[in-house]
N, C-alpha and C. Protein backbone atom coordinates (compact mmCIF):
# COMPACT_ATOMS: atom_id res chain seq x y z
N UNK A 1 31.91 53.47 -40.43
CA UNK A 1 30.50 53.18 -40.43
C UNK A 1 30.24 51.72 -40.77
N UNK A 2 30.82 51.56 -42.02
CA UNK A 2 30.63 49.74 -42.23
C UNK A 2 31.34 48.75 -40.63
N UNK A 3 32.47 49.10 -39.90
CA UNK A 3 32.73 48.89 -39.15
C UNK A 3 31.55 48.34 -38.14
N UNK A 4 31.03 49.70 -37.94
CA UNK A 4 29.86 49.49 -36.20
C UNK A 4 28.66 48.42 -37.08
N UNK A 5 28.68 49.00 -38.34
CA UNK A 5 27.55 48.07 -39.52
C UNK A 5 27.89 46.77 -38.98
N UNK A 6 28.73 46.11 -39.48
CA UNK A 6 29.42 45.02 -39.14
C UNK A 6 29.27 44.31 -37.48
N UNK A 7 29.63 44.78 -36.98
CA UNK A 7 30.13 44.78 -35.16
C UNK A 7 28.37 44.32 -34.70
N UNK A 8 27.47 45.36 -35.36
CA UNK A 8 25.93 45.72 -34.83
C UNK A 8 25.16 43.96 -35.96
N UNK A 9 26.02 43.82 -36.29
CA UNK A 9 25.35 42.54 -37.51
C UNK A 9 25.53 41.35 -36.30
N UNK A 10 27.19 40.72 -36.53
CA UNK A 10 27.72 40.07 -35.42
C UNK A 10 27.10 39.97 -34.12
N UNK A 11 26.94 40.83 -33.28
CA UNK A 11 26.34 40.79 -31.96
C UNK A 11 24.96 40.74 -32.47
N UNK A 12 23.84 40.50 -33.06
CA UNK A 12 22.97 40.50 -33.03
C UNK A 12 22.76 39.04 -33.40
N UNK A 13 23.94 38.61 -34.61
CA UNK A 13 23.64 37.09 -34.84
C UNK A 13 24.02 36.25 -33.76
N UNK A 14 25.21 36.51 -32.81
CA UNK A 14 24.99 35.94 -31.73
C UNK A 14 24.30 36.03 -30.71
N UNK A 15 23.68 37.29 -30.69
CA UNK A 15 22.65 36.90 -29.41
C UNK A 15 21.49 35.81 -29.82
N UNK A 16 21.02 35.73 -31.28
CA UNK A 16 20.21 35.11 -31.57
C UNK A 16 20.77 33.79 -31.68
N UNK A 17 21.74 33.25 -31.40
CA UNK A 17 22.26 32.00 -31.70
C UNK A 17 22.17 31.62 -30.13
N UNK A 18 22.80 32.28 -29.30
CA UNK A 18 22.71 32.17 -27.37
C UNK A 18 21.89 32.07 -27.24
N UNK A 19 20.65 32.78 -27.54
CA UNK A 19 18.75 32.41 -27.18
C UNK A 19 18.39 31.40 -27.68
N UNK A 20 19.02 31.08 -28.65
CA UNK A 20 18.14 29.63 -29.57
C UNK A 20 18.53 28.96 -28.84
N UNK A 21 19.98 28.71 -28.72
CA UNK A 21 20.57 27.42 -27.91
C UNK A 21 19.80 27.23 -26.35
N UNK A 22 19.73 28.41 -25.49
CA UNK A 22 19.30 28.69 -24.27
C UNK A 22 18.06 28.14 -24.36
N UNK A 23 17.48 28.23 -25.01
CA UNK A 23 15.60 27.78 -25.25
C UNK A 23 15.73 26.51 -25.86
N UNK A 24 15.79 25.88 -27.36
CA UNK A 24 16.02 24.98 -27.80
C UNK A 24 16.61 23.92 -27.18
N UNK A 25 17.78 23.71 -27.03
CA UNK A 25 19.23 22.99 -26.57
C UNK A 25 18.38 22.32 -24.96
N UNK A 26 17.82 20.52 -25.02
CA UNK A 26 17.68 20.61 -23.66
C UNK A 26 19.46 20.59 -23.02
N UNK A 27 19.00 21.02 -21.38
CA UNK A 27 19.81 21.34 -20.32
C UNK A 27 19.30 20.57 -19.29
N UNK A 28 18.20 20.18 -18.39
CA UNK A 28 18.08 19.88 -17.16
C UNK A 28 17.43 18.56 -17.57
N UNK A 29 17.79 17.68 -16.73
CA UNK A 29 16.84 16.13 -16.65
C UNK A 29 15.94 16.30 -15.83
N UNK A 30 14.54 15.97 -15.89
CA UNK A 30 13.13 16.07 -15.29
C UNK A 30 12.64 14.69 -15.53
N UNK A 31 11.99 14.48 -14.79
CA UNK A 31 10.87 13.19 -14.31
C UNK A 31 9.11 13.69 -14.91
N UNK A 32 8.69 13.62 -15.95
CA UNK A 32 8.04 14.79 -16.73
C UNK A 32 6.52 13.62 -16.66
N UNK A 33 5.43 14.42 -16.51
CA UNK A 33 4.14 13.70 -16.84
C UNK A 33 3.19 14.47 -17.80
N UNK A 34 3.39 14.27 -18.94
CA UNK A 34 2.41 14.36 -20.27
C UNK A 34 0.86 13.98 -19.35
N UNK A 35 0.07 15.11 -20.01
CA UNK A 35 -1.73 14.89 -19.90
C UNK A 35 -1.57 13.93 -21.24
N UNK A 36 -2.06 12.42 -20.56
CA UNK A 36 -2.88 11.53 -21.46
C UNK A 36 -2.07 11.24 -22.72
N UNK A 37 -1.14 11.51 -22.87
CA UNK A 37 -0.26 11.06 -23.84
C UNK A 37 -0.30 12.09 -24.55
N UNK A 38 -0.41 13.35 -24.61
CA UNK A 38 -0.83 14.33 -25.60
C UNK A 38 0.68 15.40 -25.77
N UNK A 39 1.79 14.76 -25.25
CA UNK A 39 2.95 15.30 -25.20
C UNK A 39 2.91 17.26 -24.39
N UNK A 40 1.70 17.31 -24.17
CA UNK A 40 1.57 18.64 -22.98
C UNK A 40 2.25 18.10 -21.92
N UNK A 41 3.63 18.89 -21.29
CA UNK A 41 3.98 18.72 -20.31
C UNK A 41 2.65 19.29 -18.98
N UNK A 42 2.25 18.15 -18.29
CA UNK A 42 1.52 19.06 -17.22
C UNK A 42 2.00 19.30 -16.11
N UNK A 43 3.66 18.75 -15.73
CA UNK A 43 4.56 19.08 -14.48
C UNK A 43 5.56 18.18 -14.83
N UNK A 44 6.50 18.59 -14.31
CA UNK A 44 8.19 17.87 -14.33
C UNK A 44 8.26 18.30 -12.60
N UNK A 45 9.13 17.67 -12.33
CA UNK A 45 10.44 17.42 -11.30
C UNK A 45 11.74 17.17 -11.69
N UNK A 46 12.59 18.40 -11.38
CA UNK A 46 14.04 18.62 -11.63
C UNK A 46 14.58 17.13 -11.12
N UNK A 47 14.95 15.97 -11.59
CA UNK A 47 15.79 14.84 -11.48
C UNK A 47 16.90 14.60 -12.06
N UNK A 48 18.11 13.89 -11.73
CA UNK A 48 18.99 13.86 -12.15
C UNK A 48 19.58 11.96 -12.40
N UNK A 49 20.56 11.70 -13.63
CA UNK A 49 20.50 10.29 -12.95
C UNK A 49 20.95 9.81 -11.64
N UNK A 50 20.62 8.32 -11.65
CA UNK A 50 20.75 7.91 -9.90
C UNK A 50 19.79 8.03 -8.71
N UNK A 51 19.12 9.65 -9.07
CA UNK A 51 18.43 9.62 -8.14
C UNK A 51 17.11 8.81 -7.75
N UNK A 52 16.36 8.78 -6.67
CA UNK A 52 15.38 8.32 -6.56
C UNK A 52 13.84 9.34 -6.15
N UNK A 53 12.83 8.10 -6.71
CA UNK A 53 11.58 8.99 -6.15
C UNK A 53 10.57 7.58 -6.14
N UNK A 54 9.37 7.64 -5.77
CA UNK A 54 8.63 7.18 -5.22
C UNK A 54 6.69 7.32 -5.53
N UNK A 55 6.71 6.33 -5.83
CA UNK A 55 5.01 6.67 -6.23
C UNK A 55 3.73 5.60 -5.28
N UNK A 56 3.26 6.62 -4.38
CA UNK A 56 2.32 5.48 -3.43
C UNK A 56 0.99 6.13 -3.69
N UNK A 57 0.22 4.99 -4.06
CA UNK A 57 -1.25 4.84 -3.82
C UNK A 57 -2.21 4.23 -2.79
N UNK A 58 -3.19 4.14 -2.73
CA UNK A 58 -3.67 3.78 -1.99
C UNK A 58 -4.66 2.17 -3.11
N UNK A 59 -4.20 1.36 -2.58
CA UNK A 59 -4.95 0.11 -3.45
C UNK A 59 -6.83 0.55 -3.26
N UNK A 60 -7.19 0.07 -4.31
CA UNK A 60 -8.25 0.78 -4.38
C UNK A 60 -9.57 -0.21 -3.85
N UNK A 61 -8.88 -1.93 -3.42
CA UNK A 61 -10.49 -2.25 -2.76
C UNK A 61 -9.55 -2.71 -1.00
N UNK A 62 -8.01 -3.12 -1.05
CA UNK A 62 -8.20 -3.06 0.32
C UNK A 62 -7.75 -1.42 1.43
N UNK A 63 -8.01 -0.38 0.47
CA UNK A 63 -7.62 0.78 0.68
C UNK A 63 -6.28 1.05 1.87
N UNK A 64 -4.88 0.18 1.35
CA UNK A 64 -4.03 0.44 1.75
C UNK A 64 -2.91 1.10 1.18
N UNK A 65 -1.92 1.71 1.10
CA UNK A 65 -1.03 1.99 0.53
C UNK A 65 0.09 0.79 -0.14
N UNK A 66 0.10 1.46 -1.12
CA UNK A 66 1.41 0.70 -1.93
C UNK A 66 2.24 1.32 -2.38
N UNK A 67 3.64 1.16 -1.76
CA UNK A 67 4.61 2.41 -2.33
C UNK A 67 5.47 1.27 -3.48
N UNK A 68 5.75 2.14 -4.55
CA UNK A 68 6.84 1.68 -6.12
C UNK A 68 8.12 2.57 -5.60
N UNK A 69 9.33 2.05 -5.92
CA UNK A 69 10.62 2.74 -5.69
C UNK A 69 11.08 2.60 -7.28
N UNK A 70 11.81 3.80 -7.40
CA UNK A 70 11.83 3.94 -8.59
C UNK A 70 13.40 4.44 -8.58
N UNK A 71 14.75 3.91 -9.72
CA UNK A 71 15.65 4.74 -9.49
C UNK A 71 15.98 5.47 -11.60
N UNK A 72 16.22 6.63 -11.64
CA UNK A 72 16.72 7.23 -12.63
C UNK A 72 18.32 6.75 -13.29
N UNK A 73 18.09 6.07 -14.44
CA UNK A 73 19.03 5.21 -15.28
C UNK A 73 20.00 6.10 -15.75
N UNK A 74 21.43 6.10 -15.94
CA UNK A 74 22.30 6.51 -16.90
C UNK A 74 21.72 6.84 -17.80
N UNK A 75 20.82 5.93 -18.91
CA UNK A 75 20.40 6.36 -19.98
C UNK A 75 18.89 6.94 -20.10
N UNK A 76 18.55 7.70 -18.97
CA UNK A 76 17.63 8.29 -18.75
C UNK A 76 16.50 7.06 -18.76
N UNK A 77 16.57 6.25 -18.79
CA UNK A 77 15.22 4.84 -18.24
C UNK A 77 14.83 4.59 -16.36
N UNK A 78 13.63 4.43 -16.57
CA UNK A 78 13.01 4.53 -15.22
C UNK A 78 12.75 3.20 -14.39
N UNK A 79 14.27 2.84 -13.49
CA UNK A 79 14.13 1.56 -13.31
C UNK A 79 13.12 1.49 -11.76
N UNK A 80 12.19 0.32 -11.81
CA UNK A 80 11.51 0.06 -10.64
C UNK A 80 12.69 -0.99 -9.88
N UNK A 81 12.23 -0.53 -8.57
CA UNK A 81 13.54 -1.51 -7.86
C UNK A 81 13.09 -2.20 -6.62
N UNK A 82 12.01 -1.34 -5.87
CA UNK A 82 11.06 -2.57 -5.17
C UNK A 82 9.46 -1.94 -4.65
N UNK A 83 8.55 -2.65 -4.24
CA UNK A 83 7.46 -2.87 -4.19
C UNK A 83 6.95 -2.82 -2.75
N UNK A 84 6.39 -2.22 -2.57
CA UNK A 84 5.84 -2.34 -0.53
C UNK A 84 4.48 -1.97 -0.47
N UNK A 85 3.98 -3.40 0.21
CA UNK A 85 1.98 -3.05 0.53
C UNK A 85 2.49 -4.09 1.66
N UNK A 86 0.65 -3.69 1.98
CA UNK A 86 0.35 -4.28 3.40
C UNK A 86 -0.64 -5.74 3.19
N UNK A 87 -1.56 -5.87 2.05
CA UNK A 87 -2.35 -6.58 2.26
C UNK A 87 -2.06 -7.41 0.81
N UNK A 88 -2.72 -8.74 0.86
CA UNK A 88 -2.35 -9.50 0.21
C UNK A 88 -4.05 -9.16 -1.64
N UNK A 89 -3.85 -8.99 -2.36
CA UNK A 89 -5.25 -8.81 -3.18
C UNK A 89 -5.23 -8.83 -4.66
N UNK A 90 -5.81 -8.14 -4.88
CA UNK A 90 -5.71 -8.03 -6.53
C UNK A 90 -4.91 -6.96 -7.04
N UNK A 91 -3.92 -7.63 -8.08
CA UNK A 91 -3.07 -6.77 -8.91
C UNK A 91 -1.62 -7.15 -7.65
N UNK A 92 -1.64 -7.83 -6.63
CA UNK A 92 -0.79 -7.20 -5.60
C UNK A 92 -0.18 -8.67 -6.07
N UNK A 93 1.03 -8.38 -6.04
CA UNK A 93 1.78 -9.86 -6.01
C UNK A 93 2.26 -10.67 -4.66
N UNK A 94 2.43 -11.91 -5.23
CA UNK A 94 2.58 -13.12 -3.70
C UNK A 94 3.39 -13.30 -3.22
N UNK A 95 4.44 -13.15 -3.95
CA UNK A 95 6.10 -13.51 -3.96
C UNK A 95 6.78 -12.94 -5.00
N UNK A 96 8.24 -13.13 -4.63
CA UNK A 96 9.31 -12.40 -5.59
C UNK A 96 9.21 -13.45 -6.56
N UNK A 97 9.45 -12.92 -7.85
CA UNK A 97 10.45 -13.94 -8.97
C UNK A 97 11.93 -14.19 -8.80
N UNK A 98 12.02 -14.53 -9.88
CA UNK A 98 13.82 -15.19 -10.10
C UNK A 98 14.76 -13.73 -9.64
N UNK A 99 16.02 -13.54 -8.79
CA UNK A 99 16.64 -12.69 -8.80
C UNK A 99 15.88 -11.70 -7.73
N UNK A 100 14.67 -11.51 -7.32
CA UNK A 100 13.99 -10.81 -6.35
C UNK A 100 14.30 -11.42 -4.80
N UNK A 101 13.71 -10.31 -3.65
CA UNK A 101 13.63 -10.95 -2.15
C UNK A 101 12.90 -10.86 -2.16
N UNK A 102 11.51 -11.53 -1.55
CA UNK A 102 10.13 -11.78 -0.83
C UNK A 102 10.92 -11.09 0.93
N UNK A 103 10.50 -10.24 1.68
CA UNK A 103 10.39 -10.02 2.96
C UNK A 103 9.33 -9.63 3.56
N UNK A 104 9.00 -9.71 5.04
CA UNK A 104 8.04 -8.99 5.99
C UNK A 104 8.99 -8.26 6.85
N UNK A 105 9.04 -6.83 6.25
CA UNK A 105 9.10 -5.91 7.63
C UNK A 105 8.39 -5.23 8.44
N UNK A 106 8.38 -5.18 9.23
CA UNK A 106 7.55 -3.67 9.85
C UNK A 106 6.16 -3.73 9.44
N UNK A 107 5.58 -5.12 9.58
CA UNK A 107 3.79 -5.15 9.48
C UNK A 107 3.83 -5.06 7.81
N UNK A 108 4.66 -4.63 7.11
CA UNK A 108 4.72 -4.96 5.53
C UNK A 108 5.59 -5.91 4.72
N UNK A 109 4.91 -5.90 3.32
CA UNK A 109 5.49 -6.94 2.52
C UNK A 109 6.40 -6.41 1.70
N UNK A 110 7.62 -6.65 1.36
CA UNK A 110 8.57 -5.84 0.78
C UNK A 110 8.74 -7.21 -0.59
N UNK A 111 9.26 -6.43 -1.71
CA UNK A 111 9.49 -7.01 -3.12
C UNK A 111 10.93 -6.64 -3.28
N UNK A 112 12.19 -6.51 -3.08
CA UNK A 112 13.41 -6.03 -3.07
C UNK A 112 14.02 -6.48 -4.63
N UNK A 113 14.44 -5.42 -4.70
CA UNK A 113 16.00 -6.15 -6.01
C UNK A 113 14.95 -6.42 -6.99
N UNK A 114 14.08 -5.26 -7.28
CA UNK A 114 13.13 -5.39 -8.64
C UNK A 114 14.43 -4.86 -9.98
N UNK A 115 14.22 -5.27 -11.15
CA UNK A 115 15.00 -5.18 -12.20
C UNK A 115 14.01 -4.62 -13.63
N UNK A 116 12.86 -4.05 -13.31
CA UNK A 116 12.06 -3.76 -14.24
C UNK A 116 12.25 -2.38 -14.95
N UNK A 117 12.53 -2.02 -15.89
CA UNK A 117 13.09 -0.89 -16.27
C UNK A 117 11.56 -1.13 -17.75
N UNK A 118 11.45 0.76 -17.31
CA UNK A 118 10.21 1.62 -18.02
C UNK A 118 11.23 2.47 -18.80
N UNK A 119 11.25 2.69 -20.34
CA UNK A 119 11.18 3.89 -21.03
C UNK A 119 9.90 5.16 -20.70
N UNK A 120 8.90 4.43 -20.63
CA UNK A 120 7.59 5.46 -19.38
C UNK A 120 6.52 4.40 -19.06
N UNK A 121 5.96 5.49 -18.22
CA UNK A 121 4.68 4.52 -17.55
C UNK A 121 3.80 5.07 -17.54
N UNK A 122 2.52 4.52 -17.58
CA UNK A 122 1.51 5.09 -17.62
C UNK A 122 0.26 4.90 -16.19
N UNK A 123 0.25 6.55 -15.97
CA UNK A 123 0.12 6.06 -14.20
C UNK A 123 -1.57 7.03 -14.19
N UNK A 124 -2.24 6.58 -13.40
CA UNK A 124 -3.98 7.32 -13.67
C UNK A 124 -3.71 8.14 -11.78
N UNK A 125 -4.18 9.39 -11.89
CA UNK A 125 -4.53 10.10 -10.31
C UNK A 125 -5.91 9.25 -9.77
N UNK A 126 -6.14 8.62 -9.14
CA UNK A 126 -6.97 7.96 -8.74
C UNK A 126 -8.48 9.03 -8.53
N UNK A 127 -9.78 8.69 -9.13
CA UNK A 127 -10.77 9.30 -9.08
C UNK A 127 -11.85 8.76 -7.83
N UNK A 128 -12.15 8.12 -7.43
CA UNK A 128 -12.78 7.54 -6.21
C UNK A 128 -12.12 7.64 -4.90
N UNK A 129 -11.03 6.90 -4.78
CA UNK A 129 -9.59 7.18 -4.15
C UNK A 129 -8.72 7.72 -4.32
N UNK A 130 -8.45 9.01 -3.96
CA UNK A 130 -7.28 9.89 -4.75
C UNK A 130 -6.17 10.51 -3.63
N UNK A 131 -5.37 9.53 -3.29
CA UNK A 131 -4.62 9.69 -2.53
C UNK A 131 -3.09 9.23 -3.09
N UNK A 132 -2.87 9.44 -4.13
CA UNK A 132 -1.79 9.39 -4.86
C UNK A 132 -0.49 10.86 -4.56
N UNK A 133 0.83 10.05 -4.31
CA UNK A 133 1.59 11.14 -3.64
C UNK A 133 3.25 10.42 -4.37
N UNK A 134 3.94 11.17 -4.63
CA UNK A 134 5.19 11.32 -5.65
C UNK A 134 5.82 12.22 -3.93
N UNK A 135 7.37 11.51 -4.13
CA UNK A 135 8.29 11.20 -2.63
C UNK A 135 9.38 11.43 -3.56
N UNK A 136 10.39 12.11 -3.12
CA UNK A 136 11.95 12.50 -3.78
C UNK A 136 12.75 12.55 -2.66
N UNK A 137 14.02 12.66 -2.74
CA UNK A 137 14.88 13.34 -2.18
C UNK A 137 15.54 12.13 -1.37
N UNK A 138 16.54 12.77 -0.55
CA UNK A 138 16.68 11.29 0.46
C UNK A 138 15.74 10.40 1.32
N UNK A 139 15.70 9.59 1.37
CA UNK A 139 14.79 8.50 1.73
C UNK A 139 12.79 8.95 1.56
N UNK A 140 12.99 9.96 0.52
CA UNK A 140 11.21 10.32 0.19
C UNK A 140 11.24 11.48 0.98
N UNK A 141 12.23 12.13 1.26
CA UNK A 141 11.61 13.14 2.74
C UNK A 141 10.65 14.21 1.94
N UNK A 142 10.79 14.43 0.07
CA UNK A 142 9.81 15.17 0.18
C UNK A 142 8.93 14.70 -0.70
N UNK A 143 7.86 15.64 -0.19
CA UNK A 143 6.35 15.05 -1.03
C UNK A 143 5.44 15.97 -1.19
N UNK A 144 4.65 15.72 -2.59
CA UNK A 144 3.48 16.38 -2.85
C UNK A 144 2.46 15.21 -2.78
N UNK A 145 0.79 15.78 -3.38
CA UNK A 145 0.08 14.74 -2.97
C UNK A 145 -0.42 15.32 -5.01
N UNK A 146 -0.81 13.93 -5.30
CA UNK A 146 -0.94 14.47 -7.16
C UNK A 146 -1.75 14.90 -7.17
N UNK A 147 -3.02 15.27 -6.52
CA UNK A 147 -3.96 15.79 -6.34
C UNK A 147 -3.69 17.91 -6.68
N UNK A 148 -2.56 17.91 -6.06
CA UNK A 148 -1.72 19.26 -5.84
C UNK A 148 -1.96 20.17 -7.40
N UNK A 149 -1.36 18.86 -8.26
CA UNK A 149 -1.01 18.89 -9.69
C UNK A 149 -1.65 18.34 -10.42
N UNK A 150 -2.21 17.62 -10.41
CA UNK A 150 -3.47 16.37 -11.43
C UNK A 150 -4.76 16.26 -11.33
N UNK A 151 -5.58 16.47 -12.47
CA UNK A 151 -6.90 16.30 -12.18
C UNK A 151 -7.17 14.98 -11.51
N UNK A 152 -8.21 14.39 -10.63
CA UNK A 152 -8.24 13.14 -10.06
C UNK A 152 -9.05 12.39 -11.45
N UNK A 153 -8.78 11.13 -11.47
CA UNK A 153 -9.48 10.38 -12.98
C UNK A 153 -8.39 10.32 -14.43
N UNK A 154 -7.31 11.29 -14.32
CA UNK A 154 -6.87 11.48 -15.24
C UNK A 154 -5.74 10.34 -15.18
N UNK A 155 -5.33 10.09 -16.92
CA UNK A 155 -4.03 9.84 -16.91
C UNK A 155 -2.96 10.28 -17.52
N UNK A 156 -1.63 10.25 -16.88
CA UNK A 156 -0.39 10.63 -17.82
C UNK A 156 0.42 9.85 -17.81
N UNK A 157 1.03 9.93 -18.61
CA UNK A 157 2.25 9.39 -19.22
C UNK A 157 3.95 9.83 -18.46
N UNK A 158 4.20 8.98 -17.71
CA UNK A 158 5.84 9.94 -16.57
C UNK A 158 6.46 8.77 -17.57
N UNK A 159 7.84 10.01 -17.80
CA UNK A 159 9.42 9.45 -18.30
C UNK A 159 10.34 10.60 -17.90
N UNK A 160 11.49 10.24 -18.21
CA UNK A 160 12.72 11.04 -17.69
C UNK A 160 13.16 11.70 -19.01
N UNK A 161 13.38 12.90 -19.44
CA UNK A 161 13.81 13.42 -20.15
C UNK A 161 14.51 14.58 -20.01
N UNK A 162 15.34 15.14 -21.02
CA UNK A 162 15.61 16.63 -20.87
C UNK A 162 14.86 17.45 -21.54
N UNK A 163 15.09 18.96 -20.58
CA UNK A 163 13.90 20.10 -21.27
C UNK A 163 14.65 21.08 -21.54
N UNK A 164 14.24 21.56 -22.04
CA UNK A 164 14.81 23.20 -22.75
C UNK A 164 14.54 24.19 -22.11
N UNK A 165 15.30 25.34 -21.57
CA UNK A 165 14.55 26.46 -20.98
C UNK A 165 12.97 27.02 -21.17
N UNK A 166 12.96 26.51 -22.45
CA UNK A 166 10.99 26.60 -22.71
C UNK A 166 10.68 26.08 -22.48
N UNK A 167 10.60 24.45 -22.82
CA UNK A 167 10.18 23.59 -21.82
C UNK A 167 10.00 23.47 -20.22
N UNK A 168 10.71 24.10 -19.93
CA UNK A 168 11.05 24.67 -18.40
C UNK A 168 10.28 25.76 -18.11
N UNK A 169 9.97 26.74 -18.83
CA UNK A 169 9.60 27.66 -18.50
C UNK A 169 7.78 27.61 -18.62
N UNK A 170 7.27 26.37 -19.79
CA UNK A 170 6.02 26.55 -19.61
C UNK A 170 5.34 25.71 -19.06
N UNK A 171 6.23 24.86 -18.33
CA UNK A 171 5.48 23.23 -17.46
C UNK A 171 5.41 23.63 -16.15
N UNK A 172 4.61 22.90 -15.49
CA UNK A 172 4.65 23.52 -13.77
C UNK A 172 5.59 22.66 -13.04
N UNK A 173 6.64 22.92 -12.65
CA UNK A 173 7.80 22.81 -11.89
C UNK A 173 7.13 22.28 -10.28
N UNK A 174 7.54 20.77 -10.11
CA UNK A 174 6.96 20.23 -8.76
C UNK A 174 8.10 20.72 -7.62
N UNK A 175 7.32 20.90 -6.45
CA UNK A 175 7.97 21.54 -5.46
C UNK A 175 7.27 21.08 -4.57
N UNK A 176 8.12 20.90 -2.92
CA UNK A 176 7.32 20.72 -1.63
C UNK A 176 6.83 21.72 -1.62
């Protein structure tokens, strides 16, 4: 009897040790956007390092697009790596700096060999213009539009972190 006593103790402290870890313990790297800094996950995207993703808006007085390339750091930091619009305006830069390419391709202005690395950023869903859209996968093939996921007007806070199966389980998971 003390035996199964025993045996029924054991298996119970380990299941509770496997669930803690399973929930607690992060596991997956995500590309995560906090409502407003308030540490509420309001969506992640499963990312891994290396990979890439992509954040285009629409500039808000010459209403063109501007796509940010973004690549995921070894040490989980969110490096920007280049810059692409069409029109020359405000907030929009003229030329590369030191270590950058200035190009015109394809009717656009390209910023190449950006070196700007974010621990996070703080990015607003556009409220007047809300044509804001997040691009993954190989060369962007996929996409949502933030609208999908974000109130328009709002802002959050995107960084790369790991989540915990709870964490996972109570954030909304981005998907095409």
């Amino acid at each position: 009897m003390k035996k199964k006593r025993m045996l029924a103790i054991i298996l119970s402290s380990t299941t509770v040790l496997l669930l803690s870890v399973l929930f607690l313990v992060p596991l997956r790297t995500a590309l995560v956007f906090d409502t407003q800094n308030t540490g509420h996950i309001q969506a992640y995207l499963p990312i891994n390092k290396e990979e890439t993703f992509q954040i285009t808006f629409t500039h808000s007085i010459h209403l063109t697009d501007v796509v940010e390339k973004y690549e995921v750091t070894d040490d989980l930091q969110i490096l920007q790596t280049e810059i692409i619009y069409e029109e020359f305006g405000i907030g929009m830069p003229s030329n590369a700096e030191e270590g950058e390419e200035f190009v015109y391709e394809n009717g656009k202005y390209h910023i190449k060999d950006l070196n700007n690395v974010f621990s996070s950023m703080n990015i607003r869903n556009g409220k007047t213009v809300s044509k804001n859209r997040l691009s993954w996968g190989e060369n962007g093939t996929k996409m949502i539009w933030f609208n999908e996921y974000f109130t328009p007007g709002d802002w959050y806070n995107v960084r790369v972190e790991k989540l915990t199966l709870w964490q996972y389980m109570k954030g909304m998971k981005i998907h095409e």
